[in-house]
C-alpha atoms as a PDB file:
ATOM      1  CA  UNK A   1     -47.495 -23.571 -20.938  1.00  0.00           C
ATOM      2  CA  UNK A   2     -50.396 -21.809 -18.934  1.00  0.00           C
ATOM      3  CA  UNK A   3     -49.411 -20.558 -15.448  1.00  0.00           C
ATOM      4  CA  UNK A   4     -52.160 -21.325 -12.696  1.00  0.00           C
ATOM      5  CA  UNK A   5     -51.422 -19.089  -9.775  1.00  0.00           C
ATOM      6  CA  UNK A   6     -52.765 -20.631  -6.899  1.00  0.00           C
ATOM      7  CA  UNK A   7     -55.160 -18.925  -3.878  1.00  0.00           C
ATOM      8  CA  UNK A   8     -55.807 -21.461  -1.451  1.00  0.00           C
ATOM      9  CA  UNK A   9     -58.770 -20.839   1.289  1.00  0.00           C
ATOM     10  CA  UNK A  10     -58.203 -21.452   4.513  1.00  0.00           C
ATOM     11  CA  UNK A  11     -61.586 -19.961   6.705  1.00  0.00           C
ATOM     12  CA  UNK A  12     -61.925 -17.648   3.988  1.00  0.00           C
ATOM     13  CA  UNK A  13     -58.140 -16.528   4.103  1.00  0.00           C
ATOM     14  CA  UNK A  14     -55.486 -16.661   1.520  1.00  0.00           C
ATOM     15  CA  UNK A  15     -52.984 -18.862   2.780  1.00  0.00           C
ATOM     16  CA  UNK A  16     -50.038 -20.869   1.606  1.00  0.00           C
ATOM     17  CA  UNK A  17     -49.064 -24.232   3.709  1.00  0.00           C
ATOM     18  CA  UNK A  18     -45.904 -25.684   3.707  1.00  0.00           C
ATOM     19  CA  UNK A  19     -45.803 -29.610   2.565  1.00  0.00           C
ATOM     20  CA  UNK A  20     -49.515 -29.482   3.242  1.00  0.00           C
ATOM     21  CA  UNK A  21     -48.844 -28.766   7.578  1.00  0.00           C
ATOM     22  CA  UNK A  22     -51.687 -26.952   8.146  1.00  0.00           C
ATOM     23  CA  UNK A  23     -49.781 -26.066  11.396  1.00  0.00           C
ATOM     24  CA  UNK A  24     -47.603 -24.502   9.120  1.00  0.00           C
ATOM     25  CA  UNK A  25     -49.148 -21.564   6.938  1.00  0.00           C
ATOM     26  CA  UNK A  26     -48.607 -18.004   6.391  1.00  0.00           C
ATOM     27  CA  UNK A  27     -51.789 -15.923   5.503  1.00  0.00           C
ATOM     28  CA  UNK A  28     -51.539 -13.675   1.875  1.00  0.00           C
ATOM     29  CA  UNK A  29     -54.855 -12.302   2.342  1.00  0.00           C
ATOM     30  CA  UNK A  30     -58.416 -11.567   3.620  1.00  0.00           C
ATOM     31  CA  UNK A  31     -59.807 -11.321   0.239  1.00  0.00           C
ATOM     32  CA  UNK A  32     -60.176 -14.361  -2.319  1.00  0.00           C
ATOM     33  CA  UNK A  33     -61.788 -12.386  -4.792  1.00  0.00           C
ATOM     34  CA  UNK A  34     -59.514  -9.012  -4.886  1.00  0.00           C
ATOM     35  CA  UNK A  35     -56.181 -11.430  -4.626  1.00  0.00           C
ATOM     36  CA  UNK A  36     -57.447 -13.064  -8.182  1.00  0.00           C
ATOM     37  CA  UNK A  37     -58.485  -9.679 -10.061  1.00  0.00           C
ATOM     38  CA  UNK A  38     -54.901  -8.614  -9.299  1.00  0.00           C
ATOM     39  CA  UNK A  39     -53.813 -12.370 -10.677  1.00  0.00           C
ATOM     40  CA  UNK A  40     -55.520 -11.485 -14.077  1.00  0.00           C
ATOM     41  CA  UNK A  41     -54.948  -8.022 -14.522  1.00  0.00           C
ATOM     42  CA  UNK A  42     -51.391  -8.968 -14.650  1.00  0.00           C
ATOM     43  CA  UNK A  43     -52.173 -11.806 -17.418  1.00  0.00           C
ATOM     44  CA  UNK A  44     -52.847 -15.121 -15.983  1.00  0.00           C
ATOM     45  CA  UNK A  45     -55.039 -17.250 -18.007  1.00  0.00           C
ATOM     46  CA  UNK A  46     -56.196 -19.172 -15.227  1.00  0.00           C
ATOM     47  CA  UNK A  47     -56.619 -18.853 -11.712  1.00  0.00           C
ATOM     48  CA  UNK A  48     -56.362 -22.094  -9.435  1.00  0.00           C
ATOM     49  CA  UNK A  49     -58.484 -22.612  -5.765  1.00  0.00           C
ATOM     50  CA  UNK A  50     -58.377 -25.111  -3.412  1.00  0.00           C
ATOM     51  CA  UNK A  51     -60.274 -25.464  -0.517  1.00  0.00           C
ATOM     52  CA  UNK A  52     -58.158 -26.894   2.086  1.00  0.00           C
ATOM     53  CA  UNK A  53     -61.178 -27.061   4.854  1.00  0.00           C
ATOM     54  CA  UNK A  54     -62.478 -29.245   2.709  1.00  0.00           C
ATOM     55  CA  UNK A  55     -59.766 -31.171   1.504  1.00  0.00           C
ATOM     56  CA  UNK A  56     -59.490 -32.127   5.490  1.00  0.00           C
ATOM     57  CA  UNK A  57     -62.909 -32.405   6.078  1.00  0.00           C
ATOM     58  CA  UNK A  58     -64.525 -33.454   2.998  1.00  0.00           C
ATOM     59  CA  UNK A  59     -66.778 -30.239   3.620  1.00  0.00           C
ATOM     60  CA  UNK A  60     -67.534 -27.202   2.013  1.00  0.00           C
ATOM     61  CA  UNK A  61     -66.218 -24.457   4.231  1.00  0.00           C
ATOM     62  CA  UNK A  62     -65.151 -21.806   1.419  1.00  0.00           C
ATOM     63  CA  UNK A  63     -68.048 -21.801  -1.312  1.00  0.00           C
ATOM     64  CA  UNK A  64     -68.758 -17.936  -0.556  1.00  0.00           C
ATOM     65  CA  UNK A  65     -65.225 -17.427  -1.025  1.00  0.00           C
ATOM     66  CA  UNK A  66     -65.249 -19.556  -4.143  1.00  0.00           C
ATOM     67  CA  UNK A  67     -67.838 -17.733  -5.903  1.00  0.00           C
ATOM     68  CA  UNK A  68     -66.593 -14.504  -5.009  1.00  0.00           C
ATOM     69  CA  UNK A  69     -63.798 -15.333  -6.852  1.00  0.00           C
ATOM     70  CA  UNK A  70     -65.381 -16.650  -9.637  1.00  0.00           C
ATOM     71  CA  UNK A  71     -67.386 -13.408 -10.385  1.00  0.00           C
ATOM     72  CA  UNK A  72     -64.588 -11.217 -10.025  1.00  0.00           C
ATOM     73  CA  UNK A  73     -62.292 -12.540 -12.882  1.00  0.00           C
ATOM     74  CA  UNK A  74     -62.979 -12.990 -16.547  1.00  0.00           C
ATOM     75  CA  UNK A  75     -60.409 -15.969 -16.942  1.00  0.00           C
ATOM     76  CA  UNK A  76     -61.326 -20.226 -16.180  1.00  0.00           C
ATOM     77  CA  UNK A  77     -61.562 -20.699 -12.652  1.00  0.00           C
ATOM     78  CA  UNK A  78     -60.123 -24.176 -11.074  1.00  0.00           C
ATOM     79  CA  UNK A  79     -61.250 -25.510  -8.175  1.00  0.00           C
ATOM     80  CA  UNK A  80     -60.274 -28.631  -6.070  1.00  0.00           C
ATOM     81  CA  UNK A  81     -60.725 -29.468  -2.346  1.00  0.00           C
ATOM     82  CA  UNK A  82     -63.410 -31.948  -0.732  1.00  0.00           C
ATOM     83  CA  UNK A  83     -64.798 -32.923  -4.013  1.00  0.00           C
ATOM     84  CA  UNK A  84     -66.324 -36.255  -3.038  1.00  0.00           C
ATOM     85  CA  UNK A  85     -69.133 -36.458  -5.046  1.00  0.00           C
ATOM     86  CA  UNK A  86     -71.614 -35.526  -8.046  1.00  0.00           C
ATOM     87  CA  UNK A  87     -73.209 -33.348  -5.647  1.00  0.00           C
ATOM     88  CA  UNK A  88     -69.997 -31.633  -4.571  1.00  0.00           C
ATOM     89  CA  UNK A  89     -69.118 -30.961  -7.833  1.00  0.00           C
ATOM     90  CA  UNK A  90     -71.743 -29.565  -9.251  1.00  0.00           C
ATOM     91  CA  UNK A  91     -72.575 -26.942  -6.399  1.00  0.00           C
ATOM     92  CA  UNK A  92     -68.763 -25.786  -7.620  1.00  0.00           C
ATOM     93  CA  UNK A  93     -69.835 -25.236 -11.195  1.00  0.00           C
ATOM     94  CA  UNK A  94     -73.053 -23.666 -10.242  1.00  0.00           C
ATOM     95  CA  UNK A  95     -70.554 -21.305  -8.211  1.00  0.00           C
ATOM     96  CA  UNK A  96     -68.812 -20.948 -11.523  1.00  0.00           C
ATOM     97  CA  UNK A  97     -66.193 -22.930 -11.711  1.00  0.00           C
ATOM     98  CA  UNK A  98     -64.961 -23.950 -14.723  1.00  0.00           C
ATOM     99  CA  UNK A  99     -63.037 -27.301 -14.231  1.00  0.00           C
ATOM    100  CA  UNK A 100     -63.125 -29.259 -10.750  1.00  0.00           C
ATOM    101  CA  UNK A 101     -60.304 -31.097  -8.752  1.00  0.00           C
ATOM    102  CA  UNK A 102     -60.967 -34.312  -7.633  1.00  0.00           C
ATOM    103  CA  UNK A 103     -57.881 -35.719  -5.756  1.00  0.00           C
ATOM    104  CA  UNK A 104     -59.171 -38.124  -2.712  1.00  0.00           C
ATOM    105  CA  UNK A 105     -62.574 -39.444  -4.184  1.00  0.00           C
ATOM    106  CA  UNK A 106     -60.689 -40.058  -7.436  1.00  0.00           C
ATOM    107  CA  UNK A 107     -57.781 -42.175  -5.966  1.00  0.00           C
ATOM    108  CA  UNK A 108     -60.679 -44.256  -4.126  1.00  0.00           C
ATOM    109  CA  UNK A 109     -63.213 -43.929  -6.699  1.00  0.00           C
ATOM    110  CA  UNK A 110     -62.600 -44.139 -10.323  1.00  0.00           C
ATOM    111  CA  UNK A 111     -65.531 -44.408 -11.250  1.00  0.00           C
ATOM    112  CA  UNK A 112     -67.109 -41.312  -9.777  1.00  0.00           C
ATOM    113  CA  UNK A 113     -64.654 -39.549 -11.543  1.00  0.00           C
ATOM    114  CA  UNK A 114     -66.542 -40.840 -14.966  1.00  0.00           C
ATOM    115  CA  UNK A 115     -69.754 -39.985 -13.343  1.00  0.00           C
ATOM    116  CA  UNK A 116     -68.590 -36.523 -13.058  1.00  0.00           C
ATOM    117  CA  UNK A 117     -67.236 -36.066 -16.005  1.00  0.00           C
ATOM    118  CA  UNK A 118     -70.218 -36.376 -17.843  1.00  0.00           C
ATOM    119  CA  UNK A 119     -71.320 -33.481 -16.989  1.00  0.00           C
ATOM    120  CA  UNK A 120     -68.218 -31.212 -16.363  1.00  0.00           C
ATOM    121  CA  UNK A 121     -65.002 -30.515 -16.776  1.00  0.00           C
ATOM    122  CA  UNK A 122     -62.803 -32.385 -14.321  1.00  0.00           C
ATOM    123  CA  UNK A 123     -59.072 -32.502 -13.631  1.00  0.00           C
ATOM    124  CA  UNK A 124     -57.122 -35.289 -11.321  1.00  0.00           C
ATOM    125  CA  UNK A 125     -55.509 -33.810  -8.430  1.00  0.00           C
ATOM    126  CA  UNK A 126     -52.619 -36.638  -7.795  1.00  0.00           C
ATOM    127  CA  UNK A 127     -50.764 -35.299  -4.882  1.00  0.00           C
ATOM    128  CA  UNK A 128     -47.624 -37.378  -4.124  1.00  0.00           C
ATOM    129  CA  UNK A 129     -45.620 -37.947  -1.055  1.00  0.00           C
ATOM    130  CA  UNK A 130     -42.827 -40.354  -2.192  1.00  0.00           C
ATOM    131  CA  UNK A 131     -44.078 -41.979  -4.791  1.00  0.00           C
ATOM    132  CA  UNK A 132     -47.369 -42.613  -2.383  1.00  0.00           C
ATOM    133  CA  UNK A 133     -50.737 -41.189  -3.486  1.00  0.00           C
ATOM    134  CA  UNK A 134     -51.801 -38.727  -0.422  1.00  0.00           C
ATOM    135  CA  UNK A 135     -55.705 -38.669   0.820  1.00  0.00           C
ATOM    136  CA  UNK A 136     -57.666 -36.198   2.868  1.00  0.00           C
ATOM    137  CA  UNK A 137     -55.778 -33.040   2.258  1.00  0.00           C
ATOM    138  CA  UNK A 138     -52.484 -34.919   2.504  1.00  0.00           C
ATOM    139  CA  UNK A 139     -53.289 -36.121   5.952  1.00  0.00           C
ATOM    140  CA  UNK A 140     -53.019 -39.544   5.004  1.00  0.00           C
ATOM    141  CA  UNK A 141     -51.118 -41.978   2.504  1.00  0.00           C
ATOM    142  CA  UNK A 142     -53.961 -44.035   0.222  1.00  0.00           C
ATOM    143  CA  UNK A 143     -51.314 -47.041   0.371  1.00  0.00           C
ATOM    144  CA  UNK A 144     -51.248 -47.184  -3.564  1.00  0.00           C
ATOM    145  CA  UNK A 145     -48.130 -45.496  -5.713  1.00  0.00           C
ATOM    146  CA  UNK A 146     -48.939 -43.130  -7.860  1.00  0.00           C
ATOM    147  CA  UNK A 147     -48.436 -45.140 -11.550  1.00  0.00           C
ATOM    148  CA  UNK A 148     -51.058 -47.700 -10.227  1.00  0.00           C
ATOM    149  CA  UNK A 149     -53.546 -44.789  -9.124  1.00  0.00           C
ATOM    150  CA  UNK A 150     -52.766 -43.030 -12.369  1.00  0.00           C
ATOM    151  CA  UNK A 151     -53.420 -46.342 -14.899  1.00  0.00           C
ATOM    152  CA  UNK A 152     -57.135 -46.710 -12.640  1.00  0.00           C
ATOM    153  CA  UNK A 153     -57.940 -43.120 -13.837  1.00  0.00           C
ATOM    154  CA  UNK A 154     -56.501 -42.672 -17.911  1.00  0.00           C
ATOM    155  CA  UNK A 155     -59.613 -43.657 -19.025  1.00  0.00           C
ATOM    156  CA  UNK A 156     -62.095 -42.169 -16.203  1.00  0.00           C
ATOM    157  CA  UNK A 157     -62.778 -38.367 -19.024  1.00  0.00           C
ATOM    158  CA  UNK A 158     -60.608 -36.254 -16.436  1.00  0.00           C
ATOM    159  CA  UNK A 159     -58.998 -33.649 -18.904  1.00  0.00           C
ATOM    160  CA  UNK A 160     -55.989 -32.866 -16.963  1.00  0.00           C
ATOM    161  CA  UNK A 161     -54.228 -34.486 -14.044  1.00  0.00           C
ATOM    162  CA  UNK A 162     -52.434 -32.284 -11.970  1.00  0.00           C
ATOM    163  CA  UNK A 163     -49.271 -33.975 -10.269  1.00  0.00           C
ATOM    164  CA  UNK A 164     -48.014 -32.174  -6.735  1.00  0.00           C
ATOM    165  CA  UNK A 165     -45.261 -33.584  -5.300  1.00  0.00           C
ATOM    166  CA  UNK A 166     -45.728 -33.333  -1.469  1.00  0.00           C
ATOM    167  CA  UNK A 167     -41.984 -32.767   0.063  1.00  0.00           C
ATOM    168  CA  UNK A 168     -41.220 -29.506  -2.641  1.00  0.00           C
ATOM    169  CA  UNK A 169     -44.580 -27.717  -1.610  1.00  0.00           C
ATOM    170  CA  UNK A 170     -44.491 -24.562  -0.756  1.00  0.00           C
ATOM    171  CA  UNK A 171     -40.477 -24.574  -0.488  1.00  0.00           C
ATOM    172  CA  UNK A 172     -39.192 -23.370  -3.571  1.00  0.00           C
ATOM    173  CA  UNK A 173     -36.345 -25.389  -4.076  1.00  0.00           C
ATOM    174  CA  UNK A 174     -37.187 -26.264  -7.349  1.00  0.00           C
ATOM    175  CA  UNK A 175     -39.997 -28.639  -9.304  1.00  0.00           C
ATOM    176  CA  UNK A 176     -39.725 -32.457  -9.162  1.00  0.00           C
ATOM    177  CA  UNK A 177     -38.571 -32.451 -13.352  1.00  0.00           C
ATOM    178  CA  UNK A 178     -37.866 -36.369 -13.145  1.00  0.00           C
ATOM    179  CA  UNK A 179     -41.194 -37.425 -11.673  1.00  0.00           C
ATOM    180  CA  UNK A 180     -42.969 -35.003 -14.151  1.00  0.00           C
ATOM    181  CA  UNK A 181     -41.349 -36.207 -17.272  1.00  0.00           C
ATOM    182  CA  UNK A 182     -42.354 -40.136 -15.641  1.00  0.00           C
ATOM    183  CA  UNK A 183     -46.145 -38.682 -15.385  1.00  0.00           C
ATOM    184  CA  UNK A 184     -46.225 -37.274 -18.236  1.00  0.00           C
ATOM    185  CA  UNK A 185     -44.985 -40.201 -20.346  1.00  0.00           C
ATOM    186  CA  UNK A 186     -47.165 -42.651 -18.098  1.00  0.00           C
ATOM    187  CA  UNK A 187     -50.738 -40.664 -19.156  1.00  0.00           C
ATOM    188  CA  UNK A 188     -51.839 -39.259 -22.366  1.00  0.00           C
ATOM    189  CA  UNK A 189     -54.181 -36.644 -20.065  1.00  0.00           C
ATOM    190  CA  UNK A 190     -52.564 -33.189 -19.739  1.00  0.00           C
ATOM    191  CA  UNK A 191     -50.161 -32.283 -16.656  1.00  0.00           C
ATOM    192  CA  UNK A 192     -49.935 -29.914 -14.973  1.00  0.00           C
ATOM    193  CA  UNK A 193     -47.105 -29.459 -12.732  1.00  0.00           C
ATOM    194  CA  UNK A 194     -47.773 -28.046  -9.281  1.00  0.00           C
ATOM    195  CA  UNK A 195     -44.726 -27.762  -5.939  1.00  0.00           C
ATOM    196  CA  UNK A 196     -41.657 -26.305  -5.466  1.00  0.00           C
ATOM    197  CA  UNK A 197     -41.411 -23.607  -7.959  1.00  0.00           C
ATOM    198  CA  UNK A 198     -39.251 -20.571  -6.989  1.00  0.00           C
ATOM    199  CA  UNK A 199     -37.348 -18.853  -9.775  1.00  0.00           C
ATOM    200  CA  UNK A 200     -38.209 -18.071 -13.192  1.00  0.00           C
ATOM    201  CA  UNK A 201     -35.450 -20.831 -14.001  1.00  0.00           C
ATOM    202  CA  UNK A 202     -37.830 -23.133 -12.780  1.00  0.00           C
ATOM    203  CA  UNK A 203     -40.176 -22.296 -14.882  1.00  0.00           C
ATOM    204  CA  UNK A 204     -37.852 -22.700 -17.470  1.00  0.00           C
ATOM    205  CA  UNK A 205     -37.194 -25.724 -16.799  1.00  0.00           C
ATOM    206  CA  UNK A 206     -40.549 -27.496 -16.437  1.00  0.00           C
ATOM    207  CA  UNK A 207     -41.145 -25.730 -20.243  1.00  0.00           C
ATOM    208  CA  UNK A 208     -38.098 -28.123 -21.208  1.00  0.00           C
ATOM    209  CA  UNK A 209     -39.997 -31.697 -19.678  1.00  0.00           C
ATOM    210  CA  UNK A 210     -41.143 -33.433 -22.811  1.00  0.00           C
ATOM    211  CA  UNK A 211     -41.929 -37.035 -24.082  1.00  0.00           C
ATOM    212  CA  UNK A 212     -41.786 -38.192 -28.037  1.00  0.00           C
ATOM    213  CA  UNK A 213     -40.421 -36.109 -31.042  1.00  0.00           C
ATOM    214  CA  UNK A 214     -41.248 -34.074 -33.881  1.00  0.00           C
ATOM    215  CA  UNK A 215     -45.175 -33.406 -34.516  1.00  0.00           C
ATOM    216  CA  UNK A 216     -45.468 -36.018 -31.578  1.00  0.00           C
ATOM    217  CA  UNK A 217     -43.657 -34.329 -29.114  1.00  0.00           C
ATOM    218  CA  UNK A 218     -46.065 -33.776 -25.716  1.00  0.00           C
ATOM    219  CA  UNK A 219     -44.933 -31.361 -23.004  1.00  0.00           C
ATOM    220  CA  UNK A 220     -46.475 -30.214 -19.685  1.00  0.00           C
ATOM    221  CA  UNK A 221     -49.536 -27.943 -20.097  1.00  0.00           C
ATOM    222  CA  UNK A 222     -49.186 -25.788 -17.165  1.00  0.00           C
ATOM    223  CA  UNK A 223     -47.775 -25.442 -13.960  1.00  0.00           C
ATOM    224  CA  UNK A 224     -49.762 -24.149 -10.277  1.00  0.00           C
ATOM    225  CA  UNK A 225     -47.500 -21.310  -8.559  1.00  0.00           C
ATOM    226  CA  UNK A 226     -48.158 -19.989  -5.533  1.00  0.00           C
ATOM    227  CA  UNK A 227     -45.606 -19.234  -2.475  1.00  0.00           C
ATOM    228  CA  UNK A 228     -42.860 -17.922  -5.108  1.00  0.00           C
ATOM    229  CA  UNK A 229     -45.448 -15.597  -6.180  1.00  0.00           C
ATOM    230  CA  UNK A 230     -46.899 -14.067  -2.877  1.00  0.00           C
ATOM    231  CA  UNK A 231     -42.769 -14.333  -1.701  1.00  0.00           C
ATOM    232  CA  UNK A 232     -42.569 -11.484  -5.099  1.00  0.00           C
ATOM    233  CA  UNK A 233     -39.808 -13.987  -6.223  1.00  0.00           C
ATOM    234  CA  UNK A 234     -41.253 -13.101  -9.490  1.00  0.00           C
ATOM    235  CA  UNK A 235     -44.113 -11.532 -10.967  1.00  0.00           C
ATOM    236  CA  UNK A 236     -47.033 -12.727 -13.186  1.00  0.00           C
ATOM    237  CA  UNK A 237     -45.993 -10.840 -16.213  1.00  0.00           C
ATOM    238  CA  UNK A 238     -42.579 -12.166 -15.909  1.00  0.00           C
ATOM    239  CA  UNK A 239     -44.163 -15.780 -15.304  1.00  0.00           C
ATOM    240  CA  UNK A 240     -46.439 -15.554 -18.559  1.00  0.00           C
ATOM    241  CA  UNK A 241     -43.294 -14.132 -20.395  1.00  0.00           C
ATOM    242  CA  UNK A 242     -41.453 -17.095 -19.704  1.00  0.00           C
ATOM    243  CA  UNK A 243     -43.906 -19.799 -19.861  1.00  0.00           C
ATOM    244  CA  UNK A 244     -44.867 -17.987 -23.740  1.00  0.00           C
END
């Protein structure tokens, strides 16, 4: 499993909500770029952004921050947040990102997810309250549950989809195992797992969510960290030790 630790830009901070509140937050940082060198000096083999001005707003309020980022590390850079169209998307990869996020205009918009994905990398960003799909930087609920979103999307060329369960984010009281091992055996796309991680057991258990046997076994292919690690609950090098 890959770890993904996770900077999320809020006016250019480094900030990590809690259940998405953007009332409540506690800033990491004042710089993007020098919080993800320290990310891959320590051995992460990706580094995951989100934008969450533009996960609100559907604009791009963090693309300086973004790119900074992206020159400063030698590892794929992920990037999700406002992602509403071709446009959107590619002014991230000419940024230099390596995979975009598309979480809101993919729920609504299947199709624009194919679009997209003929010309880049793209993951699903399914963020779940419940077992509702959540819009607009979680603001609102897209009325559909998350299998029916999912079966629109398995055959849209998104490489990855990566499943956030809303009510363990940024809590740390441990990963939503049941709902991943449903996703996982609901989607022949790669998961990643992303809320509610806090111990290196956690970690250990997420390795441990699996569907089918022998050479056909399938297990999660990463999992998106971020209060636990800002918190020093653990440490990247302890977090790639385990997930190895």
């Amino acid at each position: 499993m890959k770890l993904f630790p996770a900077i999320d830009l809020l006016g250019g901070q480094v900030v990590q909500l809690v259940q998405g509140d953007f009332n409540q937050g506690k800033v990491h940082g004042n710089n993007p770029a020098e919080v993800a060198q320290r990310f891959v000096e320590a051995g992460c083999p990706w580094v995951h952004c989100v934008d969450l001005d533009a996960a609100r707003t559907g604009e791009a309020h963090n693309s300086a921050a973004i790119a900074a980022v992206a020159q400063a590390i030698s590892v794929p850079l992920q990037v999700g947040g406002g992602v509403r169209s071709e446009e959107s998307a590619r002014r991230l990869v000419d940024l230099g990102v390596t995979r975009v996020v598309m979480g809101t205009a993919a729920v609504s918009n299947p199709a624009l997810v194919e679009q997209v994905a003929k010309h880049q990398r793209v993951a699903i960003g399914l963020d779940i309250r419940g077992r509702e799909v959540a819009v607009e930087g979680w603001t609102k609920g897209s009325g559909q549950d998350w299998t029916e979103a999912l079966a629109r999307l398995e055959n849209a060329g998104a490489e990855a989809v990566i499943v956030t369960q809303i009510k363990g984010e940024g809590l740390m009281g441990g990963p939503d195992l049941s709902g991943l091992q449903e996703v996982l055996s609901a989607t022949k796309m790669a998961v990643i797992a992303s809320g509610g991680v806090g111990t290196l057991a956690d970690l250990e258990a997420l390795k441990g969510v699996s569907v089918g046997e022998g050479a056909e076994i399938r297990t999660l292919e990463g999992v998106i960290v971020g209060t636990a690690l800002y918190e020093k609950k653990f440490s990247i090098k302890e977090a790639v030790e385990v997930l190895q």
